[in-house]
Protein backbone atom coordinates (compact mmCIF):
# COMPACT_ATOMS: atom_id res chain seq x y z
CA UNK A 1 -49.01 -3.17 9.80
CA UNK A 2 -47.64 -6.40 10.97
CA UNK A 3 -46.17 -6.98 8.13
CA UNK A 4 -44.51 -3.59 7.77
CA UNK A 5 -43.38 -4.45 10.73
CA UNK A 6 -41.61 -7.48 9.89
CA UNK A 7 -40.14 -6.14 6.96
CA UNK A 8 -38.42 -3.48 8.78
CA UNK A 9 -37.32 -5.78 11.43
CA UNK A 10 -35.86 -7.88 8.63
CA UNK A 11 -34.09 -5.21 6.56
CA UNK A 12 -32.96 -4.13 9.70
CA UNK A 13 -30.43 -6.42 9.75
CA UNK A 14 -28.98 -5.91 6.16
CA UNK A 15 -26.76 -3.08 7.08
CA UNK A 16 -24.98 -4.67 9.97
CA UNK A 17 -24.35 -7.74 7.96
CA UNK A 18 -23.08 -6.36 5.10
CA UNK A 19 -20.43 -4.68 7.43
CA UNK A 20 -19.44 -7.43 9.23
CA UNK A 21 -19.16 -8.80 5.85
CA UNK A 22 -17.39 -6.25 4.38
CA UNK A 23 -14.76 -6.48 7.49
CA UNK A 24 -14.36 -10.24 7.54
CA UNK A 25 -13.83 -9.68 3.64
CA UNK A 26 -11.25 -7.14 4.04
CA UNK A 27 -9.29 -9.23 6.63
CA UNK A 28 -9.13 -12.71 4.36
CA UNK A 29 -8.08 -10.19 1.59
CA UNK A 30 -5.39 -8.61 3.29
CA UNK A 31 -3.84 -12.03 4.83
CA UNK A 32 -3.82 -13.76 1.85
CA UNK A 33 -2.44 -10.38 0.19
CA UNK A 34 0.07 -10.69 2.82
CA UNK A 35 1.11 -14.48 2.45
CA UNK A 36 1.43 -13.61 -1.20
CA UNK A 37 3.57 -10.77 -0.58
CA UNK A 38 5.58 -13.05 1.81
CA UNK A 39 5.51 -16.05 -0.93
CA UNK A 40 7.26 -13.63 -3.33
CA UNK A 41 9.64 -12.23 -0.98
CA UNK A 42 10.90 -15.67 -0.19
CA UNK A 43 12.54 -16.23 -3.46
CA UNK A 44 14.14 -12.98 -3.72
CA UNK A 45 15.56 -13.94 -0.18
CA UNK A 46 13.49 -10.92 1.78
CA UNK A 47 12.78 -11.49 5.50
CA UNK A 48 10.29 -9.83 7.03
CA UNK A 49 11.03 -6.38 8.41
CA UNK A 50 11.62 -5.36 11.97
CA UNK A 51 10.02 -2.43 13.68
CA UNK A 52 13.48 -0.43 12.64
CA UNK A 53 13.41 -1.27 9.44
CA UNK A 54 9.74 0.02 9.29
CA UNK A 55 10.40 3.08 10.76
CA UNK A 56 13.08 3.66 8.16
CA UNK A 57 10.86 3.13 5.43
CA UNK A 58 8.43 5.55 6.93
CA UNK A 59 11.22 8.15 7.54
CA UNK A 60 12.25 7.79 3.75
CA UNK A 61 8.49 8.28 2.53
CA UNK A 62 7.92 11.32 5.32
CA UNK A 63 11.00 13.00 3.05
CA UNK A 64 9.22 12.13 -0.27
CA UNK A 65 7.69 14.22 -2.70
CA UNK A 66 5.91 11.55 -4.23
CA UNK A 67 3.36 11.53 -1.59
CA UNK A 68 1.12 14.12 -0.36
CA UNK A 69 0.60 15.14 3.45
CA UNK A 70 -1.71 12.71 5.08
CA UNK A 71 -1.81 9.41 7.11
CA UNK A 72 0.29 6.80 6.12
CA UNK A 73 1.00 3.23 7.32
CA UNK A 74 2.52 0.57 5.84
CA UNK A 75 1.32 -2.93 5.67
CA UNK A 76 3.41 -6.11 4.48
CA UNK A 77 7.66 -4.93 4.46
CA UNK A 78 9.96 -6.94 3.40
CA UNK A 79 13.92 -6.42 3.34
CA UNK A 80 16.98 -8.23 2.33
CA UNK A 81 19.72 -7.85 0.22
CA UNK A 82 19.49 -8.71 -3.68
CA UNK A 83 22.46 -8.71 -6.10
CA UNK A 84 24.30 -7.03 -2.91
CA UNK A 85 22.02 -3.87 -2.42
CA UNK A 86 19.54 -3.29 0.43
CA UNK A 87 16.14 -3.35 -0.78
CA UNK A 88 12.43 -2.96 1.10
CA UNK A 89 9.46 -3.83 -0.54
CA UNK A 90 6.33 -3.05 0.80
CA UNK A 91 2.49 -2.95 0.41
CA UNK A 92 1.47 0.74 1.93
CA UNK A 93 -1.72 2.64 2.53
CA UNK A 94 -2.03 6.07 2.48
CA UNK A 95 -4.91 8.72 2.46
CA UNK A 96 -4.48 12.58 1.77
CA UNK A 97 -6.00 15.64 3.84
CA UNK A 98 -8.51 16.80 1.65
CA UNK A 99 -10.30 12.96 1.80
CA UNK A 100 -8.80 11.16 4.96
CA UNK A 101 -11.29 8.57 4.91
CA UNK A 102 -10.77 7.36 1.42
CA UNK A 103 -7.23 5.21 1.77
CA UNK A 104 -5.55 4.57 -1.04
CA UNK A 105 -2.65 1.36 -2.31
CA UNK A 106 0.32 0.89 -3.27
CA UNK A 107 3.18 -1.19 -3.88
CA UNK A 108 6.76 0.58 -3.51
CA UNK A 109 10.36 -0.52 -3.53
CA UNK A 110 13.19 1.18 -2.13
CA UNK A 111 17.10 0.94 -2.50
CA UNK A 112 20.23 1.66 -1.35
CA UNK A 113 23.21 1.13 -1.59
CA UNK A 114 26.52 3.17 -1.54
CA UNK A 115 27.38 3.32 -5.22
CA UNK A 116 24.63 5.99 -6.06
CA UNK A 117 25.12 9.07 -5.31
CA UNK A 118 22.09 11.34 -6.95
CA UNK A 119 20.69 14.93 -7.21
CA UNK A 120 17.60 15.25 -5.93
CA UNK A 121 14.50 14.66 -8.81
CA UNK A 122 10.95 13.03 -9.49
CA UNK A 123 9.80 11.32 -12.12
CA UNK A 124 6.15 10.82 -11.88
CA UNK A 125 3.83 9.50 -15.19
CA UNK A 126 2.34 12.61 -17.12
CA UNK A 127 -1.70 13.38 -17.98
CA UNK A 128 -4.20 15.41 -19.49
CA UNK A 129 -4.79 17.76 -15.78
CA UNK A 130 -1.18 17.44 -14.18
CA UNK A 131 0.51 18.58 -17.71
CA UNK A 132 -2.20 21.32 -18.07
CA UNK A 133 -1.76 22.21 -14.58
CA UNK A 134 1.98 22.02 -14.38
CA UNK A 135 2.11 24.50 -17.98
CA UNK A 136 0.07 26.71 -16.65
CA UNK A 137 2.17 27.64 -13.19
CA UNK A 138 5.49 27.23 -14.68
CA UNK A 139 6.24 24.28 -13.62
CA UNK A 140 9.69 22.99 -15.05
CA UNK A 141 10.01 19.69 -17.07
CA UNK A 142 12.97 17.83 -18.42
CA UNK A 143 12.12 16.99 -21.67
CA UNK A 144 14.54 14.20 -24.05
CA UNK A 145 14.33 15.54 -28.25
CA UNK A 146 15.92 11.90 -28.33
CA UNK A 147 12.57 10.47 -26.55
CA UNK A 148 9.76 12.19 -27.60
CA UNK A 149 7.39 9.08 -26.19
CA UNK A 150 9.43 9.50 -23.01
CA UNK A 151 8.75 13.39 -22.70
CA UNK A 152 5.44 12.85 -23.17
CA UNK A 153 4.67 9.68 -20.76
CA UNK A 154 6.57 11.63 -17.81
CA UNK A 155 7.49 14.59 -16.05
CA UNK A 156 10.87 14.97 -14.74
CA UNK A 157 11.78 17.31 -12.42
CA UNK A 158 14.94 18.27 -10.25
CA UNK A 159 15.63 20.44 -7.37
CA UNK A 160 18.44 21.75 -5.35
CA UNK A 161 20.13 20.16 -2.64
CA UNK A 162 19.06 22.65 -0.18
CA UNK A 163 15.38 23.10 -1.28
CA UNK A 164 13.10 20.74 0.89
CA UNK A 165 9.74 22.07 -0.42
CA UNK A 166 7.19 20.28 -1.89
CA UNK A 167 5.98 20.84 -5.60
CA UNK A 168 2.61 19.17 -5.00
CA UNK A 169 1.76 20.40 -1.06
CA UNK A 170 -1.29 21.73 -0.42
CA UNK A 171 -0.33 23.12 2.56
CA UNK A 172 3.07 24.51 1.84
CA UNK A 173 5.19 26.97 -0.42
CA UNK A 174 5.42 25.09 -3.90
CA UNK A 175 9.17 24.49 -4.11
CA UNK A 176 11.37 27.21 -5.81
CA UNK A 177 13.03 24.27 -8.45
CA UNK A 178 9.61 23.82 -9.73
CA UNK A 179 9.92 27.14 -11.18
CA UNK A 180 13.13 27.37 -12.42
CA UNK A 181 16.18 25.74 -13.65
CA UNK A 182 17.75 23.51 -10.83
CA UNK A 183 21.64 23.67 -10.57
CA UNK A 184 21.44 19.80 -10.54
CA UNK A 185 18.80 19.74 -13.79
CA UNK A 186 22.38 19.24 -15.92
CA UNK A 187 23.51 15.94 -13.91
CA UNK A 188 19.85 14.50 -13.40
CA UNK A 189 19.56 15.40 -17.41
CA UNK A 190 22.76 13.11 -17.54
CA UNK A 191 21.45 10.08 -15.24
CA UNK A 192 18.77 9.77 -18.24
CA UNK A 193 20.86 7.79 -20.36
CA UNK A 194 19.49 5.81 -24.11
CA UNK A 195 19.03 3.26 -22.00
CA UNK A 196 17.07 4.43 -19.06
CA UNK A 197 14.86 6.08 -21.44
CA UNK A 198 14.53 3.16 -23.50
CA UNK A 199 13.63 0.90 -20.56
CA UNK A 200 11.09 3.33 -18.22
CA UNK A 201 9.23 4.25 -22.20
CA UNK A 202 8.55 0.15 -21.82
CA UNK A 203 7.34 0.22 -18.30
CA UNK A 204 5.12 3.83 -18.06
CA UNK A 205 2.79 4.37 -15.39
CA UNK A 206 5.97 4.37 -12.97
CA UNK A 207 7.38 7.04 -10.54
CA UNK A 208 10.77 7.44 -9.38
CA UNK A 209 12.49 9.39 -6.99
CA UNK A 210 16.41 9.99 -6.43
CA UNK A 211 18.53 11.26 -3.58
CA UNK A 212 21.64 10.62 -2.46
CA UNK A 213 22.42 6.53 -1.84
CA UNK A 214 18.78 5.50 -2.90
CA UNK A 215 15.90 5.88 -4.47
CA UNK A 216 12.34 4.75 -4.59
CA UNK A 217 10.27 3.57 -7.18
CA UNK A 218 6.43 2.80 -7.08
CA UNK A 219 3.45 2.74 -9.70
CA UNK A 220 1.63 5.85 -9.47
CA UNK A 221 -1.60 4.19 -8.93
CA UNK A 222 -4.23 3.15 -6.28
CA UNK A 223 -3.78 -0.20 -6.70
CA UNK A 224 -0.89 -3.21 -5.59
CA UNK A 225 1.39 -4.55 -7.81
CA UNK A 226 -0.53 -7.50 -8.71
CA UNK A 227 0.87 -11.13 -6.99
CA UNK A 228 2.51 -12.42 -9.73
CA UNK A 229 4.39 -9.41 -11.01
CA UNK A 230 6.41 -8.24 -7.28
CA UNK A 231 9.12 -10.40 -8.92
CA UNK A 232 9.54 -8.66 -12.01
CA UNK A 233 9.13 -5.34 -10.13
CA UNK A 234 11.95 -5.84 -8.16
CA UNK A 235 14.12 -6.94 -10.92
CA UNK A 236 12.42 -3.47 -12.90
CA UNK A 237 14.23 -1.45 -9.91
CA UNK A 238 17.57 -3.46 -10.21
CA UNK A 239 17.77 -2.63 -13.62
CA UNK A 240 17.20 1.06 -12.93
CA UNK A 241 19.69 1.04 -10.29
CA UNK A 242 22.20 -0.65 -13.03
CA UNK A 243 21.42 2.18 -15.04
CA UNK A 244 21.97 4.38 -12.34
CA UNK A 245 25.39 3.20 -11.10
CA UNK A 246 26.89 3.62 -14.48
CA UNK A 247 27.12 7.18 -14.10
């Protein structure tokens, strides 16, 4: 019995440990996450963002249709200008209704800047459930006979300027362009030049979302855009927006 006893006494202490652990982990993780992201922002002359300039960013996401209803916050932002546009990159958690204790990652980049003016549309990377899901509804998708790898990578979608739903709520009325031809599907079919298509068939696993004088682009994953590759991820958004501006 005694030593029952001291076994439970002992073990008794695992669980709390591994806890603190697990905090103390997740705090050197996210600092040195956060020097990193700071490190990298530093040569692409980004300064750390002020409380406005978070707010903005978390106005521009509450408008997105690339993420679901939830919590959001955003960790690490950085702004600045690069090649003369206004860019924000920024480490963000998010996690959805139906799981709000699971949060998930990710890296996103936003920009604007006065020579775009686009139609509203998503691009978000295609799969096995999402296309099966999307043909079975109805769900409208700009496809490229030019592009066939392109078509089938992503699904790109447009909507009206006066239709604020949300394709992919779960709480809302799906949005009426997801059903049928947008009046904008023609220019966004436009913006999707050789070369766009070209360059996002090289780089899949992306999403992208237009309106107006920006856009955002992110990885449609759980996970950060690893250290060494927020440089070439900002210069991946540039060359969209070069794309972009042509037309």
């Amino acid at each position: 019995m005694d030593l029952l006893r001291e076994l439970h006494f002992g073990f008794g202490w695992v669980i709390p440990v591994l806890i603190v652990g697990s905090i103390i982990w997740s705090v050197i993780k996210g600092r040195k996450r956060a020097q990193e992201m700071r490190k990298a922002g530093a040569s692409l002359n980004l300064r750390e963002a002020s409380k406005s300039d978070k707010q903005v960013l978390e106005d521009r996401i509450d408008q997105s249709r690339l993420f679901f209803e939830g919590s959001s916050w955003p960790k690490t932002v950085l702004v600045g200008d690069v090649n003369g546009v206004q860019v924000t990159l920024a480490d963000y958690n998010f996690s959805t209704p139906v799981n709000k204790k699971k949060t998930k990652e990710t890296t996103l980049l936003t920009i604007q800047t006065n020579s775009l003016n686009l139609p509203p549309f998503t691009l978000r990377p295609s799969g096995w459930l999402i296309e099966s899901l999307s043909s079975l509804v109805g769900y409208r998708d700009i496809n490229f006979d030019s592009h066939p790898q392109f078509s089938k990578q992503y699904l790109l979608r447009a909507f009206d300027e006066d239709d604020l739903g949300n394709e992919f709520s779960l709480y809302e009325e799906p949005s009426s362009s997801a059903f049928k031809e947008s009046k904008t599907e023609p220019i966004v079919r436009d913006l999707f030049t050789h070369e766009l298509l070209d360059l996002l068939e090289t780089n899949s696993g992306v999403s992208l979302e237009g309106r107006g004088d920006q856009f955002i682009l992110r990885r449609f994953t759980s996970q950060r855009v690893p250290a060494n590759e927020l440089t070439a991820f900002v210069e991946l958004g540039v060359k969209i927006l070069s794309l972009l501006s042509k037309k």
